[in-house]
C-alpha atoms as a PDB file:
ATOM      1  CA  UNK A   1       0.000   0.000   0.000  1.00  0.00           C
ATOM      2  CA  UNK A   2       2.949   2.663   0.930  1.00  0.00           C
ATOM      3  CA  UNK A   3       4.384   2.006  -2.771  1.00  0.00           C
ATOM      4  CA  UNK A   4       1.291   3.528  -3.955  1.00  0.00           C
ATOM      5  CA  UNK A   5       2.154   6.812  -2.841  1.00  0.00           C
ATOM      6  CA  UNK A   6       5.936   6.120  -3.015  1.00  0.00           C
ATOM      7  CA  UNK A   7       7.486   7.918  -6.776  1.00  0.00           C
ATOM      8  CA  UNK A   8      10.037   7.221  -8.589  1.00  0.00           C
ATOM      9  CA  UNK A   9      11.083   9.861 -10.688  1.00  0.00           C
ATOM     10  CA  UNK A  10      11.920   7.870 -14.401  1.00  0.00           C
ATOM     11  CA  UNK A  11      14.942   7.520 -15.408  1.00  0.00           C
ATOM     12  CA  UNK A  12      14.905   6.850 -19.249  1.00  0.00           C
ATOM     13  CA  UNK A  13      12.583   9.083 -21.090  1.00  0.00           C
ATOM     14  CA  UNK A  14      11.642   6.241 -23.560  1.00  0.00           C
ATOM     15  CA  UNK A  15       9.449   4.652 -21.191  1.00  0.00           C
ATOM     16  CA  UNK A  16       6.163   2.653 -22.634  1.00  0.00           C
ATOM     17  CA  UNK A  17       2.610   3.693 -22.089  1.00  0.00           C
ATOM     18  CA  UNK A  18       2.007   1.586 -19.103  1.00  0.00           C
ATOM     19  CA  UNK A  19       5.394   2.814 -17.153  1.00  0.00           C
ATOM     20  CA  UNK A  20       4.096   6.373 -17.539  1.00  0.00           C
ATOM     21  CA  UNK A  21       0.743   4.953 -15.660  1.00  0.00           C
ATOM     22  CA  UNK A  22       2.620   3.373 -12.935  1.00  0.00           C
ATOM     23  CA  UNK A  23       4.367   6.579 -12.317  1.00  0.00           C
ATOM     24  CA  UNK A  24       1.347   8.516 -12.755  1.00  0.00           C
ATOM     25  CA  UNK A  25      -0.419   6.336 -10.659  1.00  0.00           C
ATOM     26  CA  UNK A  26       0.733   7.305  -7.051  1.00  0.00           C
ATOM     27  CA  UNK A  27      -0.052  11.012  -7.882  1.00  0.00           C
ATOM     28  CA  UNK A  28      -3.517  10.286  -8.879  1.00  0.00           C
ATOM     29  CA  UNK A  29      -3.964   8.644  -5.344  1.00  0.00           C
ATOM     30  CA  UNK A  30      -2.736  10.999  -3.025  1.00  0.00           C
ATOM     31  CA  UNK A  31      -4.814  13.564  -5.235  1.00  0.00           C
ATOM     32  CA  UNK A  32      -7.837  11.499  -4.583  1.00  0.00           C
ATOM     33  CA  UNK A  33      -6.781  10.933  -0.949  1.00  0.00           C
ATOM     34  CA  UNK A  34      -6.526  14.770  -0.574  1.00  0.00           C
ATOM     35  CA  UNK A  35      -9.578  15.449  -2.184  1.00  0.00           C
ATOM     36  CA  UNK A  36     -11.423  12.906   0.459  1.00  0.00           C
ATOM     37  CA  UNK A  37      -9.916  14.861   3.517  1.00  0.00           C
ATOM     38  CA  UNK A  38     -10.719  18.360   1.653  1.00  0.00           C
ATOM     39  CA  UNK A  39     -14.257  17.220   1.369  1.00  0.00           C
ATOM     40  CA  UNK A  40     -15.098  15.507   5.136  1.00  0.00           C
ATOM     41  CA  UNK A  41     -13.760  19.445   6.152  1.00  0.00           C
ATOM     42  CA  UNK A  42     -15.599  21.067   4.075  1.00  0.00           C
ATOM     43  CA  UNK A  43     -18.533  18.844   5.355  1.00  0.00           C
ATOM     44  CA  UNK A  44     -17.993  19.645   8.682  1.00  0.00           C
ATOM     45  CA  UNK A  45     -17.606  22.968   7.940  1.00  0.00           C
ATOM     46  CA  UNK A  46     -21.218  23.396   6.584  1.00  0.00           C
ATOM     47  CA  UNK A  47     -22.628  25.984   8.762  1.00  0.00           C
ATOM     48  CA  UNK A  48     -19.606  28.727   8.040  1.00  0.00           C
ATOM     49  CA  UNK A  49     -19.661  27.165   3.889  1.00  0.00           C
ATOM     50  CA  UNK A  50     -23.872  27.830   4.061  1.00  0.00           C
ATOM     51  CA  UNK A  51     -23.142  31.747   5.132  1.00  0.00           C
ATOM     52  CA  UNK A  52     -20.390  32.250   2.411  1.00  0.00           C
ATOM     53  CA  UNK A  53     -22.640  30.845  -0.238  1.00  0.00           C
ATOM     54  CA  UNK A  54     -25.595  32.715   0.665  1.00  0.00           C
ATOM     55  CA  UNK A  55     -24.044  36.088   1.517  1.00  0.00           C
ATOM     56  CA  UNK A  56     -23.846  37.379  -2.018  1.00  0.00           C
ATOM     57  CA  UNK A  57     -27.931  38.077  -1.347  1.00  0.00           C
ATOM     58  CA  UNK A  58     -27.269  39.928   1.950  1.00  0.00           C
ATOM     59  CA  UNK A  59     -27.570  43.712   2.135  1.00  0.00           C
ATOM     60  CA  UNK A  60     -24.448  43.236   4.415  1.00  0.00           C
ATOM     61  CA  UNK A  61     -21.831  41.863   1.107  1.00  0.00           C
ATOM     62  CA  UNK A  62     -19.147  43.986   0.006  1.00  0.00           C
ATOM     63  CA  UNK A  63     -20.217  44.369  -3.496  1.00  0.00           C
ATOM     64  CA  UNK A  64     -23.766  45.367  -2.468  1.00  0.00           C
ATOM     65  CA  UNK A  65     -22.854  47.849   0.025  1.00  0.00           C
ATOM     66  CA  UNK A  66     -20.530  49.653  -2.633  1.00  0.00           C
ATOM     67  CA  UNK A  67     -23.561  50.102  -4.804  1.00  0.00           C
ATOM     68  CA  UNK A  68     -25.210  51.292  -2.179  1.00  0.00           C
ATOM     69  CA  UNK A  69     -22.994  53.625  -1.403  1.00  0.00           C
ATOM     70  CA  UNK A  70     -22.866  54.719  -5.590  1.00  0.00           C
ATOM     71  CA  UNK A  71     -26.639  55.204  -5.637  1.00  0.00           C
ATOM     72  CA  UNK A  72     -26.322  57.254  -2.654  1.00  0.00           C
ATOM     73  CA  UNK A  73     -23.362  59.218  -4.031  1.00  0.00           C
ATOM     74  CA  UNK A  74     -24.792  59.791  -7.774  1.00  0.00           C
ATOM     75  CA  UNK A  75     -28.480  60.106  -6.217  1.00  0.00           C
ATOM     76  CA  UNK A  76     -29.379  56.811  -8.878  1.00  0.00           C
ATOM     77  CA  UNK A  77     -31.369  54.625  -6.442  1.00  0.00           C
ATOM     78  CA  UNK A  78     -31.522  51.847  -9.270  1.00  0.00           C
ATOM     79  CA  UNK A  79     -28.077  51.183  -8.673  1.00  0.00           C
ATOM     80  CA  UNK A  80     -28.531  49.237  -5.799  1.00  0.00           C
ATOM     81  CA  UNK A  81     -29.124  45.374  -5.521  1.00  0.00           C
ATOM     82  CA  UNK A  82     -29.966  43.086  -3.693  1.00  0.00           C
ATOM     83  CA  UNK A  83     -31.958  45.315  -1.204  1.00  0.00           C
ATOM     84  CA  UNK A  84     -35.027  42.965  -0.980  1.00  0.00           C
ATOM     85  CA  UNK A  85     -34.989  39.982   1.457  1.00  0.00           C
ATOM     86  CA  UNK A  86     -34.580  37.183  -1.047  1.00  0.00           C
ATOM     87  CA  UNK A  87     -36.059  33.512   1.061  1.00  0.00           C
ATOM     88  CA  UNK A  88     -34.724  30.546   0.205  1.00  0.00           C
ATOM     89  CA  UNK A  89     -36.653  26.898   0.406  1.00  0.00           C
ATOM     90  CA  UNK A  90     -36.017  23.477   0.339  1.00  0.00           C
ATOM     91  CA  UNK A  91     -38.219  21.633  -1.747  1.00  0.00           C
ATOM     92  CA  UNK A  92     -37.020  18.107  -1.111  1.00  0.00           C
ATOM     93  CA  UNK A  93     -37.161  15.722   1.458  1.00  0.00           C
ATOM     94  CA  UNK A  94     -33.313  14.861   1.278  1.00  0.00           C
ATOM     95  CA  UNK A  95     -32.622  17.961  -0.067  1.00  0.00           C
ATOM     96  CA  UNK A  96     -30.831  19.380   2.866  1.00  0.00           C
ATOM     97  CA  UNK A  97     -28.576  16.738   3.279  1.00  0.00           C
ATOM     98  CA  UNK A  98     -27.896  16.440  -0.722  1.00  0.00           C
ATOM     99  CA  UNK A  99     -27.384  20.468  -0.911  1.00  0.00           C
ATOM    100  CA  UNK A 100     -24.723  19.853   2.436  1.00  0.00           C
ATOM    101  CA  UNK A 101     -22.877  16.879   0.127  1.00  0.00           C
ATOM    102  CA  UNK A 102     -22.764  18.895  -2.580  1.00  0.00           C
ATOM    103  CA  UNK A 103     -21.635  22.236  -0.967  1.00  0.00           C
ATOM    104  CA  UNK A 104     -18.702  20.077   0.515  1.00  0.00           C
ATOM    105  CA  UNK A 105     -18.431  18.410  -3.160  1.00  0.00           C
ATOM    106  CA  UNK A 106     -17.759  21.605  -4.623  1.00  0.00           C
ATOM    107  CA  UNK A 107     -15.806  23.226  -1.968  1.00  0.00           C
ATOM    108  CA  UNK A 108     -12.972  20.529  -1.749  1.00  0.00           C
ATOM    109  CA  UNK A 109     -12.651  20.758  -5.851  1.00  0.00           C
ATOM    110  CA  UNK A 110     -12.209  24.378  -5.818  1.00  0.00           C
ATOM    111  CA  UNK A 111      -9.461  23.839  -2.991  1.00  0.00           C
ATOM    112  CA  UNK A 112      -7.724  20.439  -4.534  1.00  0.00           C
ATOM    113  CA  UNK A 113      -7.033  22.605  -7.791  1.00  0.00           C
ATOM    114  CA  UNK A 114      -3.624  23.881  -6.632  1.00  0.00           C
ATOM    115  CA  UNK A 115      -2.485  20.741  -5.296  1.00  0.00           C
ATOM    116  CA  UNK A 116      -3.908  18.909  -8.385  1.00  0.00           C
ATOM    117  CA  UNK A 117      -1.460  21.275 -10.760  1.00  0.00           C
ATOM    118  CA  UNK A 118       1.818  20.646  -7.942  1.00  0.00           C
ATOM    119  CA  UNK A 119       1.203  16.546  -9.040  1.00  0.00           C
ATOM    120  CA  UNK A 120       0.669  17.441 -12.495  1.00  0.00           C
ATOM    121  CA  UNK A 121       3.794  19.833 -12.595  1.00  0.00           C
ATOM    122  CA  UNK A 122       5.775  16.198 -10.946  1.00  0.00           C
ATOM    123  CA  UNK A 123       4.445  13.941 -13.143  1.00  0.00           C
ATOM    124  CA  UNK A 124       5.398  16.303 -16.676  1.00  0.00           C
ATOM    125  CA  UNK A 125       8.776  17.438 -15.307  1.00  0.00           C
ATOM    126  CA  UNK A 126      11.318  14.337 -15.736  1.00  0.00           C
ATOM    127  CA  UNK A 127      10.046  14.719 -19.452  1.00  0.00           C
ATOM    128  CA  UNK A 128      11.326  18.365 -20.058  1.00  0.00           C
ATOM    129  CA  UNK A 129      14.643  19.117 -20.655  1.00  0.00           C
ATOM    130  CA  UNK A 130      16.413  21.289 -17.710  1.00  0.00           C
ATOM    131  CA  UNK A 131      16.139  24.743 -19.719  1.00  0.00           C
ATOM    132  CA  UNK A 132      12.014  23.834 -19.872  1.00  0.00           C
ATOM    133  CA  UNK A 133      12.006  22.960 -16.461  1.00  0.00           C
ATOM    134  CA  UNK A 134      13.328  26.682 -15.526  1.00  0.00           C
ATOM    135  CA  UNK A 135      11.249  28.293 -18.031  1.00  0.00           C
ATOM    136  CA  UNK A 136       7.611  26.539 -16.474  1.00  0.00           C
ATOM    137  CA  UNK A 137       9.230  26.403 -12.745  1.00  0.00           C
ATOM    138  CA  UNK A 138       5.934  29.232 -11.925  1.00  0.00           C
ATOM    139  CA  UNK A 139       3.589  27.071 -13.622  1.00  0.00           C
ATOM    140  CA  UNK A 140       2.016  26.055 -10.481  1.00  0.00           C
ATOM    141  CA  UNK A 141       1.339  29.350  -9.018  1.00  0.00           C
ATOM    142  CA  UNK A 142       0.569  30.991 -12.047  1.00  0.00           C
ATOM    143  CA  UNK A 143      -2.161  28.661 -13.004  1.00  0.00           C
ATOM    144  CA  UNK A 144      -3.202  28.686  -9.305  1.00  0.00           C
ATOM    145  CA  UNK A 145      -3.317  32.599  -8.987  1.00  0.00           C
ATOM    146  CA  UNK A 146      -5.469  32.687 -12.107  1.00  0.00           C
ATOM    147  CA  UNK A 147      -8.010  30.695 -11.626  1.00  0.00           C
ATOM    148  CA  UNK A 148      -7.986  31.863  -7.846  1.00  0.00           C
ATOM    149  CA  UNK A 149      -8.513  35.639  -8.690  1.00  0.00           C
ATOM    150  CA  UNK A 150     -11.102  34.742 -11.308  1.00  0.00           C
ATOM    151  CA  UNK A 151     -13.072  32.612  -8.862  1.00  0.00           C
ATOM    152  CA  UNK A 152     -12.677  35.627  -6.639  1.00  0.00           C
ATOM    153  CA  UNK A 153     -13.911  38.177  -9.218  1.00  0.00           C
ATOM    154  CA  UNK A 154     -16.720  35.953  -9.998  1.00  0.00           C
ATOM    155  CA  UNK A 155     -17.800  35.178  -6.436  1.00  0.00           C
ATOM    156  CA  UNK A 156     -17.421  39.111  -5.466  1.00  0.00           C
ATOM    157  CA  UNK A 157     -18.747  40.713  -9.074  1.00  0.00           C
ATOM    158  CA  UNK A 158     -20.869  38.292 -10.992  1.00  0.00           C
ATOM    159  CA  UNK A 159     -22.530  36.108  -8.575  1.00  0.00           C
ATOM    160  CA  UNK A 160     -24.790  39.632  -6.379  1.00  0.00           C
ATOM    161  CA  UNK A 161     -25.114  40.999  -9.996  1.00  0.00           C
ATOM    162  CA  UNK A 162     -26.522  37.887 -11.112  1.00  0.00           C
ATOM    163  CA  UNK A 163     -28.615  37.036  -8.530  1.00  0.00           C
ATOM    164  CA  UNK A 164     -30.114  40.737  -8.196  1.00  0.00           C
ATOM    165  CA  UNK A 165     -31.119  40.405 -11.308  1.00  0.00           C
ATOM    166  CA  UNK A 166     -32.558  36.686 -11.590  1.00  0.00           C
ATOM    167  CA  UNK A 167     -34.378  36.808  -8.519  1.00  0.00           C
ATOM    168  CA  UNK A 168     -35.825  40.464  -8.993  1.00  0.00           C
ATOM    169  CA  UNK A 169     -36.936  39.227 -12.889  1.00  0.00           C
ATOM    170  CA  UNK A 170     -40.337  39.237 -13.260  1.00  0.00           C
ATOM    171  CA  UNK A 171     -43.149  38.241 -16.458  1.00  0.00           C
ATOM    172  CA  UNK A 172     -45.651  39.710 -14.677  1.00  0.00           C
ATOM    173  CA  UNK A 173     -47.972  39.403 -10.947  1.00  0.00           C
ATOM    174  CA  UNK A 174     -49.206  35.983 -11.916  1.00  0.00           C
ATOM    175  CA  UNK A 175     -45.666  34.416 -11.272  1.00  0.00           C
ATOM    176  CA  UNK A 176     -43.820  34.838  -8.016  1.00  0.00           C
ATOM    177  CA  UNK A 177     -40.353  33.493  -7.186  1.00  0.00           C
ATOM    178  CA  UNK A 178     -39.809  31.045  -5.070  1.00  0.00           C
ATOM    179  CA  UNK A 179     -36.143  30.243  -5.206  1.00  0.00           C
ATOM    180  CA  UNK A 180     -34.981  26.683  -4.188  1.00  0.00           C
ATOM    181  CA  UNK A 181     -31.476  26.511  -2.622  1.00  0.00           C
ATOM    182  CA  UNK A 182     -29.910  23.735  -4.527  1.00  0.00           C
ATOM    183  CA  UNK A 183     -30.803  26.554  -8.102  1.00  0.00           C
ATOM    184  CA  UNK A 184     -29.406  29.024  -5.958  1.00  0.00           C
ATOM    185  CA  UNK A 185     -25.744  27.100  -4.747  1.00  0.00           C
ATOM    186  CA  UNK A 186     -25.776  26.225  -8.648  1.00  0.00           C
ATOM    187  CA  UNK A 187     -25.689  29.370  -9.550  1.00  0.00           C
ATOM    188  CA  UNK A 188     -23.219  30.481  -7.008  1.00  0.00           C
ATOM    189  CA  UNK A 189     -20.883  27.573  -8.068  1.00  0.00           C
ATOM    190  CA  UNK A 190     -21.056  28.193 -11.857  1.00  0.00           C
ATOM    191  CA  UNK A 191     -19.890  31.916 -11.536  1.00  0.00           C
ATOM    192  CA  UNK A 192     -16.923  31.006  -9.920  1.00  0.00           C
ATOM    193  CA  UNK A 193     -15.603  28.394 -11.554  1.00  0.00           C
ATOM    194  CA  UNK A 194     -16.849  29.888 -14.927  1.00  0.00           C
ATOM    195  CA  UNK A 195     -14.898  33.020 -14.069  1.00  0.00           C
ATOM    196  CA  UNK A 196     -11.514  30.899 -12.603  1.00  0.00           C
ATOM    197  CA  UNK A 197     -11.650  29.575 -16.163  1.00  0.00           C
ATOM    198  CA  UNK A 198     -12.098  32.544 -18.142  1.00  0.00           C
ATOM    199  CA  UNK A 199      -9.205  34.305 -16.186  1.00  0.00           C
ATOM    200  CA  UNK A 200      -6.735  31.142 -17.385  1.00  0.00           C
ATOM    201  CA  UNK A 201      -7.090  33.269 -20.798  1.00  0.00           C
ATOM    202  CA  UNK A 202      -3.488  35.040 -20.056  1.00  0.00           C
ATOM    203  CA  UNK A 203      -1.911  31.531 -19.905  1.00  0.00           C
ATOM    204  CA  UNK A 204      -3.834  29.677 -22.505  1.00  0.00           C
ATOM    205  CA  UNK A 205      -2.605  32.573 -24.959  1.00  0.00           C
ATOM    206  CA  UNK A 206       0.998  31.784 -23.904  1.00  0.00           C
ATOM    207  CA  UNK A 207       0.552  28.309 -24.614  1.00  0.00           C
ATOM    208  CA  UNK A 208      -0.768  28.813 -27.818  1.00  0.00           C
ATOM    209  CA  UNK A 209       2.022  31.619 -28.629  1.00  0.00           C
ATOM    210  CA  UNK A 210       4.818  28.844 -28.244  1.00  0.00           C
ATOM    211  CA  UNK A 211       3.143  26.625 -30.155  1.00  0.00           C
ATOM    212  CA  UNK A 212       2.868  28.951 -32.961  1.00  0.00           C
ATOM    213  CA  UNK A 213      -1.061  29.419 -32.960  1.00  0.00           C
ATOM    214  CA  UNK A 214      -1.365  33.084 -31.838  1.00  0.00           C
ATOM    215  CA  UNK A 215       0.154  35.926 -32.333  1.00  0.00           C
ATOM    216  CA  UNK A 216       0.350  39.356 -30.457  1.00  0.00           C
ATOM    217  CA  UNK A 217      -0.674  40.940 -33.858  1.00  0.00           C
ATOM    218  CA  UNK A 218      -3.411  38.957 -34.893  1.00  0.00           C
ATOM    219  CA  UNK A 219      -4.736  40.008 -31.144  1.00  0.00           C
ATOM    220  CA  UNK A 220      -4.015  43.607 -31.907  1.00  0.00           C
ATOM    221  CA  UNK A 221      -5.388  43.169 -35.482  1.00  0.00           C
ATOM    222  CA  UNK A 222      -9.165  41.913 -33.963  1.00  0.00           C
ATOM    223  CA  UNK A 223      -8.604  43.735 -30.781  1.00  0.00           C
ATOM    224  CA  UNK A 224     -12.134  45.934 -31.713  1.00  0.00           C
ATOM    225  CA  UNK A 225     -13.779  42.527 -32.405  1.00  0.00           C
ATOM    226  CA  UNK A 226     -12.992  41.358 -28.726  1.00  0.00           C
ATOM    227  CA  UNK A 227     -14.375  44.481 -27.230  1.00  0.00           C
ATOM    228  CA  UNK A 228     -17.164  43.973 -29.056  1.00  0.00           C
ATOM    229  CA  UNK A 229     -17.672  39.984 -27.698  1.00  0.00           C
ATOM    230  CA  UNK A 230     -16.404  41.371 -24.377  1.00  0.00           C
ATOM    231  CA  UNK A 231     -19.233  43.837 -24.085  1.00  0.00           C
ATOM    232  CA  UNK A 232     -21.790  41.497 -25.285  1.00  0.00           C
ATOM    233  CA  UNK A 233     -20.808  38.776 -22.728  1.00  0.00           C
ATOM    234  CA  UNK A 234     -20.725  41.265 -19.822  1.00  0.00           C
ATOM    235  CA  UNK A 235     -24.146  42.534 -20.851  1.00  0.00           C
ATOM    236  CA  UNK A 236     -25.443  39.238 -21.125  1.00  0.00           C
ATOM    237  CA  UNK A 237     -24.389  37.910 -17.365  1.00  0.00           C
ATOM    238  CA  UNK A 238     -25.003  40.991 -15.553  1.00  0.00           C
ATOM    239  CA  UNK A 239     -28.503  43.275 -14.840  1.00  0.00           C
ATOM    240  CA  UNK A 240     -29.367  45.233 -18.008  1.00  0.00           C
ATOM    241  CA  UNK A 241     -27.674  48.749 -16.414  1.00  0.00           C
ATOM    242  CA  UNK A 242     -24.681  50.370 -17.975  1.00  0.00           C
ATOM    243  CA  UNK A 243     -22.136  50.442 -14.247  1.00  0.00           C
ATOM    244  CA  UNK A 244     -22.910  46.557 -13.924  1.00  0.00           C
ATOM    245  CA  UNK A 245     -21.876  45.630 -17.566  1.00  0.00           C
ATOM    246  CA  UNK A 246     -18.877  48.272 -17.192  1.00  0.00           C
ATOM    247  CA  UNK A 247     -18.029  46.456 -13.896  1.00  0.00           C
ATOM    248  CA  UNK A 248     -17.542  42.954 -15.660  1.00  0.00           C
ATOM    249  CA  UNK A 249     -16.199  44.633 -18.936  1.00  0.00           C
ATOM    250  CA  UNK A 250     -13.445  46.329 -17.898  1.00  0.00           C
ATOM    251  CA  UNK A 251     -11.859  43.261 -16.228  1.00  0.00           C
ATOM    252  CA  UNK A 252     -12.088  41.067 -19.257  1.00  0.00           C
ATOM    253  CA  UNK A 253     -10.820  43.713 -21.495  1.00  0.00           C
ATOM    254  CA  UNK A 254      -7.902  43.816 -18.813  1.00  0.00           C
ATOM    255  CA  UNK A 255      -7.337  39.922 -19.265  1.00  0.00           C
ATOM    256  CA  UNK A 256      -7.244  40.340 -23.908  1.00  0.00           C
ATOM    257  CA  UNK A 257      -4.740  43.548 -23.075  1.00  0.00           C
ATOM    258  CA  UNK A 258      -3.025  40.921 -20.781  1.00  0.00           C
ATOM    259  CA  UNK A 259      -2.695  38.357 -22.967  1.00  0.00           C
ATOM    260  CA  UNK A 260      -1.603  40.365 -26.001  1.00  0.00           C
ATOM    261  CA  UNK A 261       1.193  41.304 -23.395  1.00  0.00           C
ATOM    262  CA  UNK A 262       2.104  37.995 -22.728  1.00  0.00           C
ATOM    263  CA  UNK A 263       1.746  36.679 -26.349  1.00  0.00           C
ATOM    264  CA  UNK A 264       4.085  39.480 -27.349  1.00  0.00           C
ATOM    265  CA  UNK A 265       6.309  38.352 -24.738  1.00  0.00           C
ATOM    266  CA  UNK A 266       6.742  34.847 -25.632  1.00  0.00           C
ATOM    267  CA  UNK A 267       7.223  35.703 -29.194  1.00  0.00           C
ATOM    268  CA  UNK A 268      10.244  38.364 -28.415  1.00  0.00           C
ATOM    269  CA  UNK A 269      11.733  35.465 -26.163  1.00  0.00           C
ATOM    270  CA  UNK A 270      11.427  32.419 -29.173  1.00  0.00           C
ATOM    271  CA  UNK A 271      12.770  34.597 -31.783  1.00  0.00           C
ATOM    272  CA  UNK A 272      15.826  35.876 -29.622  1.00  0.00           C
ATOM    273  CA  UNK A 273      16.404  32.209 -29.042  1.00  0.00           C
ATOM    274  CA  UNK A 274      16.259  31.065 -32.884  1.00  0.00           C
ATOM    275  CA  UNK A 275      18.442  33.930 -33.736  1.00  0.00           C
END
């Protein structure tokens, strides 16, 4: 059983298919091991986890209190969100205890990311030569601080812009919401793993770059035609008011200029190298 978790970094790089599983096979446990323990905490955790996902609907948030505090300082009361008490219900009789599974579910893959990448990074690294291995020796935390900012930005941003807006939408006095938790903790979990993927853009584009498949002037060539699919996505997942789409647009315009940057970057350094 200790062998399982036990690596031996290869030796010979020609190794067959099922020698790369036997050394990829230890990582893939203790992931799954770690992934166990991150989930019976979470679990236990439920309580404080149950406040954090429902606080994006409290007056109290961060993100709602600054609009407050715009409406109040532009005299534009429509800037404000989430102001009315939004009640959530269980509809199910298991559904508490499935919402508490998955809330723990979700939590410990948000949190095994990092650690996922660090086995990853162990596994690929005997293959690279040492001047590779220097040159991707940030991958880890450069992955990790993407995605972790994004699901940040989407938790902080998106999720009380969404929700002001979806549970405030209304076809007419007929209907009346009635918002069960397990839609709402869906929603929740979406935006911020939606948004830790969208903010791996920077790094995607400097994958691409060394592979040959993007360029910093084909970015700066459609850079209008971004903007354009930049503003039409942040209108589209935010409330139909000019500050909210701004809020979300300038962010992702931030992450294109970024990449461009960073494509730019990784051209300059392959063509001092081949010259």
């Amino acid at each position: 059983m200790l062998k399982l978790f036990k690596v031996n970094e290869p030796e010979d790089s020609d190794m067959s298919f099922w020698e790369h599983l036997d050394h990829l096979r230890p990582r893939l446990l203790r992931v799954a091991c770690a992934f166990v323990i991150f989930m019976l905490a979470a679990f236990a955790c439920g309580d404080e986890l149950m406040v954090l996902i429902t606080a994006p609907k409290s007056d109290w948030f961060p993100t709602n209190r600054l609009f407050e505090w715009l409406a109040e300082e532009s005299n534009k009361e429509f800037l404000k969100i989430n102001t009315t008490p939004l009640t959530l219900i269980n509809t199910a009789m298991a559904g508490q205890f499935n919402l508490h599974i998955r809330l723990a579910f979700n939590t410990a893959l948000l949190l095994i990311i990092p650690y996922s990448l660090w086995e990853l990074w162990g596994f690929i690294r005997p293959a690279l030569t040492k001047k590779e291995q220097h040159k991707s020796r940030f991958f880890v935390f450069e992955v990790s601080t993407c995605f972790i900012v994004g699901a940040l930005f989407g938790y902080f941003a998106l999720t009380p812009l969404s929700v002001n807006f979806l549970a405030s939408y209304s076809m007419g006095d007929q209907l009346t919401n009635m918002i069960d938790i397990s839609s709402y903790m869906s929603l929740v979990m979406n935006m911020v793993f939606a948004c830790g993927i969208i903010f791996l853009l920077p790094i995607l584009s400097r994958i691409l770059a060394k592979m040959g498949l993007l360029t910093a002037d084909f970015m700066r060539h459609y850079r209008r035609h971004a903007i354009v699919i930049l503003a039409i996505l942040a209108a589209f997942i935010t409330p139909p008011d000019v500050a909210s789409m701004m809020l979300v647009l300038f962010p992702l315009y931030g992450l294109y200029e970024l990449s461009i940057f960073i494509v730019a970057r990784a051209e300059a350094a392959y063509n001092k190298e081949n010259n």
